[in-house]
N, C-alpha and C. Protein backbone atom coordinates (compact mmCIF):
# COMPACT_ATOMS: atom_id res chain seq x y z
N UNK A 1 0.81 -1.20 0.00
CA UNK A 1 0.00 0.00 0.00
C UNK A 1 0.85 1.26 0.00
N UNK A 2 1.94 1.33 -0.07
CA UNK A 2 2.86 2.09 0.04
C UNK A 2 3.63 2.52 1.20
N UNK A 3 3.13 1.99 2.37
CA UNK A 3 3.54 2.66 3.69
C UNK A 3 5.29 2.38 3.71
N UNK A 4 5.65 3.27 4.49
CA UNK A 4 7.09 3.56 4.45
C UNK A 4 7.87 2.36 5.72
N UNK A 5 8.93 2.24 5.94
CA UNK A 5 9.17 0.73 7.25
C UNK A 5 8.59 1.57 8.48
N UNK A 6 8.88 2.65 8.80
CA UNK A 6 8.52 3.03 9.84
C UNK A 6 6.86 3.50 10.27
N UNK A 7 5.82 3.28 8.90
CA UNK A 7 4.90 3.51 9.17
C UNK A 7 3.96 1.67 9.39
N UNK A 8 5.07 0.97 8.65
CA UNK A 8 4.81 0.03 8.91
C UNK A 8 4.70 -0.93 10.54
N UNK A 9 5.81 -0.18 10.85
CA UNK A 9 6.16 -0.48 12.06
C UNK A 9 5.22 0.33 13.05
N UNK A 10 4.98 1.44 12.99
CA UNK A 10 3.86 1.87 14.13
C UNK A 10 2.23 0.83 13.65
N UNK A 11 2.17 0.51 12.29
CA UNK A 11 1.27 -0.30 12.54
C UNK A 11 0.64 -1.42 13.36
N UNK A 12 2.08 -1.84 12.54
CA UNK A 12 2.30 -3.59 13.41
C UNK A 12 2.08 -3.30 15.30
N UNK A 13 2.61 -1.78 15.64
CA UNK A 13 2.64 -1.65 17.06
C UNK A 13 1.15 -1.31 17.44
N UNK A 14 0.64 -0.94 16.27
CA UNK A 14 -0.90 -0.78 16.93
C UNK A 14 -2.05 -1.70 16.98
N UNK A 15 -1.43 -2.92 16.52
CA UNK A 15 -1.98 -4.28 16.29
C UNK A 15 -2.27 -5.25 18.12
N UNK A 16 -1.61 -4.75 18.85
CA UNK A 16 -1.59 -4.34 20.39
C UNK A 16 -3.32 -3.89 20.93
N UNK A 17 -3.44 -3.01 20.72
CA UNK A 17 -4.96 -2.64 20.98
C UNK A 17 -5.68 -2.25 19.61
N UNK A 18 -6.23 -3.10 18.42
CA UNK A 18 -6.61 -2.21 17.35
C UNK A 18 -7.48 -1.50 18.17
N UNK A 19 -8.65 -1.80 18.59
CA UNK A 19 -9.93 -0.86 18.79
C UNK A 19 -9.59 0.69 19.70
N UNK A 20 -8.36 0.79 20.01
CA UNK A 20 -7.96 2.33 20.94
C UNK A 20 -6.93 2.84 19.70
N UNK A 21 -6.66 1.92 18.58
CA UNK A 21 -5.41 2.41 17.58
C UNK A 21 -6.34 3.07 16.32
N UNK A 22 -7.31 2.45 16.21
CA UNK A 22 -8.22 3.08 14.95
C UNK A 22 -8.45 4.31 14.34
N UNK A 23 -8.46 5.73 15.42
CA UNK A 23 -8.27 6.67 14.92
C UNK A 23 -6.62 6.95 14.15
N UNK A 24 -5.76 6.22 14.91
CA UNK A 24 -4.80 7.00 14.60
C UNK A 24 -4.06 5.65 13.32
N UNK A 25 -4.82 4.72 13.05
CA UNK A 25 -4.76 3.87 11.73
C UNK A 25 -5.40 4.40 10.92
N UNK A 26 -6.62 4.87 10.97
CA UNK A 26 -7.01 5.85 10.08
C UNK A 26 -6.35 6.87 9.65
N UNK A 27 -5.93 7.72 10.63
CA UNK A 27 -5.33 9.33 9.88
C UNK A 27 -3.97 8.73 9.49
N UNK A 28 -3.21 7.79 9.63
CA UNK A 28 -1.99 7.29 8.73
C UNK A 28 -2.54 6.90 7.54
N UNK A 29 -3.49 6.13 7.23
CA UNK A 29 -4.13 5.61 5.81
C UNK A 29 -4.64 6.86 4.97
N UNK A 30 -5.40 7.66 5.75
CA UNK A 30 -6.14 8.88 5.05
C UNK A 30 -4.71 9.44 4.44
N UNK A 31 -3.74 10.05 5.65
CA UNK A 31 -2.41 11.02 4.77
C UNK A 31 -1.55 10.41 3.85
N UNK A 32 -1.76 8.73 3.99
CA UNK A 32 -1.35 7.66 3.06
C UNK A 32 -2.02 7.97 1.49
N UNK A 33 -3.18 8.10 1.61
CA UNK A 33 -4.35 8.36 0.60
C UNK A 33 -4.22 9.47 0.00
N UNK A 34 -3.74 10.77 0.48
CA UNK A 34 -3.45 12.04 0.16
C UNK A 34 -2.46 12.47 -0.56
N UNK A 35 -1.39 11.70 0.13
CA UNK A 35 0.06 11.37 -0.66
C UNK A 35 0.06 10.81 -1.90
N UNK A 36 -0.62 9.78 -2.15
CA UNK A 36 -0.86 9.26 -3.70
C UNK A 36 -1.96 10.17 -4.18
N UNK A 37 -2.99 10.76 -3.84
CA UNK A 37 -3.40 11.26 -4.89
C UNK A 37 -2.86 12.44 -5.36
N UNK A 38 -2.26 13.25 -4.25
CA UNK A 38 -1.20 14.49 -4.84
C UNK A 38 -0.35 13.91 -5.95
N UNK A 39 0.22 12.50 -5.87
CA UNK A 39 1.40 12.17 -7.14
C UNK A 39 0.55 11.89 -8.06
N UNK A 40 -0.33 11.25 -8.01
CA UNK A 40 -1.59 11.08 -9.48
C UNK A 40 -1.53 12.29 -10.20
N UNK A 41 -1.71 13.39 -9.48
CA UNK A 41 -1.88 15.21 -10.16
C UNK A 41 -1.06 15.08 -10.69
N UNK A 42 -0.14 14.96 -9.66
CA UNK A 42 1.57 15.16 -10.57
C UNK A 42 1.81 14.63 -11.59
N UNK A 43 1.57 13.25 -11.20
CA UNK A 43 2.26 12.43 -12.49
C UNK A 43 1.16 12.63 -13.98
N UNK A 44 -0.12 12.72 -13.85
CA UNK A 44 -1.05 13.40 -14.72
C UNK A 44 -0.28 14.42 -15.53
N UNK A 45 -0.24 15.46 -14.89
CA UNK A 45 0.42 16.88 -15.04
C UNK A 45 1.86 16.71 -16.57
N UNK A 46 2.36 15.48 -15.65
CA UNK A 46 3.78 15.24 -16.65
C UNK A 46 3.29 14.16 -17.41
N UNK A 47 2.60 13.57 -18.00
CA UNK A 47 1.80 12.68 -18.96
C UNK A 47 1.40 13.79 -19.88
N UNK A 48 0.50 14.97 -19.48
CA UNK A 48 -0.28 15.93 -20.06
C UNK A 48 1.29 16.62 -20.67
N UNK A 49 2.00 16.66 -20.45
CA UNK A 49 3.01 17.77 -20.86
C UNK A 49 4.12 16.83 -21.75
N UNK A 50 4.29 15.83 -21.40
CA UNK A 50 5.24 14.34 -22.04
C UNK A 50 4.36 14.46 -23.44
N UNK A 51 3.54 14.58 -23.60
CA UNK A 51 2.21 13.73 -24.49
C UNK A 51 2.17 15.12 -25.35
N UNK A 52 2.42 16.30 -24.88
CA UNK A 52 2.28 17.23 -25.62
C UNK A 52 3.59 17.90 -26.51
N UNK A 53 5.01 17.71 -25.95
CA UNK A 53 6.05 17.65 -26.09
C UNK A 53 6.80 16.49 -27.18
N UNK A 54 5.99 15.73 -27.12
CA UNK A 54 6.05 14.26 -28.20
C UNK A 54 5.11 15.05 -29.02
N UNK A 55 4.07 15.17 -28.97
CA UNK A 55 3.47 15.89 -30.25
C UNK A 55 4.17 16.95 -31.38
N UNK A 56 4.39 17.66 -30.55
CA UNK A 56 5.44 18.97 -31.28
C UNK A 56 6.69 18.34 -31.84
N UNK A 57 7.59 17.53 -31.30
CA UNK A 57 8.58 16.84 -31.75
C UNK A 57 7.97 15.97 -32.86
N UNK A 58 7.37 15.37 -33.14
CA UNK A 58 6.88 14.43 -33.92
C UNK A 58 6.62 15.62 -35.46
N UNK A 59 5.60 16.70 -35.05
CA UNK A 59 4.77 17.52 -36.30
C UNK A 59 5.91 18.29 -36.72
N UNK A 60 7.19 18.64 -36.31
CA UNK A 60 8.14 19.76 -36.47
C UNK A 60 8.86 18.83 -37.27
N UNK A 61 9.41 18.93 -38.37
CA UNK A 61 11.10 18.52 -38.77
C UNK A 61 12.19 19.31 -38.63
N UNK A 62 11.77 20.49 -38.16
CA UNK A 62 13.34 21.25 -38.21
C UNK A 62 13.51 21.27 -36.54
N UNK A 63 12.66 21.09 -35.34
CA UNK A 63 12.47 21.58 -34.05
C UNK A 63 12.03 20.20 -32.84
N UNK A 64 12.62 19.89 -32.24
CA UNK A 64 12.30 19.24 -30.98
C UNK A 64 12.54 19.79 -29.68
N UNK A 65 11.26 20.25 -29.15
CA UNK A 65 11.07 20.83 -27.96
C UNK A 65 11.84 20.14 -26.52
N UNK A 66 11.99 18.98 -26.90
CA UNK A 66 12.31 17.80 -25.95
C UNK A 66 13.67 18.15 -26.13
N UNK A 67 14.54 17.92 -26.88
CA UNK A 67 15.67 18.39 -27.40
C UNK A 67 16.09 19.87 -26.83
N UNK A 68 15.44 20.67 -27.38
CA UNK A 68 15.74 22.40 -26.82
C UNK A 68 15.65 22.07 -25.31
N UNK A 69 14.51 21.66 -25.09
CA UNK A 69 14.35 22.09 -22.91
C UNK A 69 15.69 21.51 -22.67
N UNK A 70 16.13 21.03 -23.42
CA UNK A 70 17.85 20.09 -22.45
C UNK A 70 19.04 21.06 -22.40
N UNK A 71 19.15 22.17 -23.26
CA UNK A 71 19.35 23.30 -23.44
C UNK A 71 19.39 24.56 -22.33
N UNK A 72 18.33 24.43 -21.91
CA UNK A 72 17.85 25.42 -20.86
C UNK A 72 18.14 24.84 -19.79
């Protein structure tokens, strides 16, 4: 699910009392949940811009945008 060793590890430690650990298994899963969907944007974002950057390179013969940004 992505959790990191150390979030893993407060899990496993809350496996001890689940029913007093639940809120705070929840708000690790929820900011777990938050974290991937912020990189979805992201990675969207650079699909949308990859996808558009391949376009221009592809329709140009004298110009690759992909090429120039390496430039800058």
């Amino acid at each position: 699910m992505g959790f990191s060793l150390a979030e893993i590890s407060a899990l496993l430690n809350f496996r001890e009392n689940p029913q007093a650990a639940r809120p705070q298994v929840r708000s690790l899963a929820f900011q777990k949940l938050t974290d991937i969907e912020l990189h979805l944007e992201e990675l969207g974002r650079l699909r949308d811009e990859l996808r558009l950057l391949t376009n221009l390179c592809g329709a140009s013969p004298d110009r690759c945008p992909i090429l120039e940004s390496l430039d800058k």
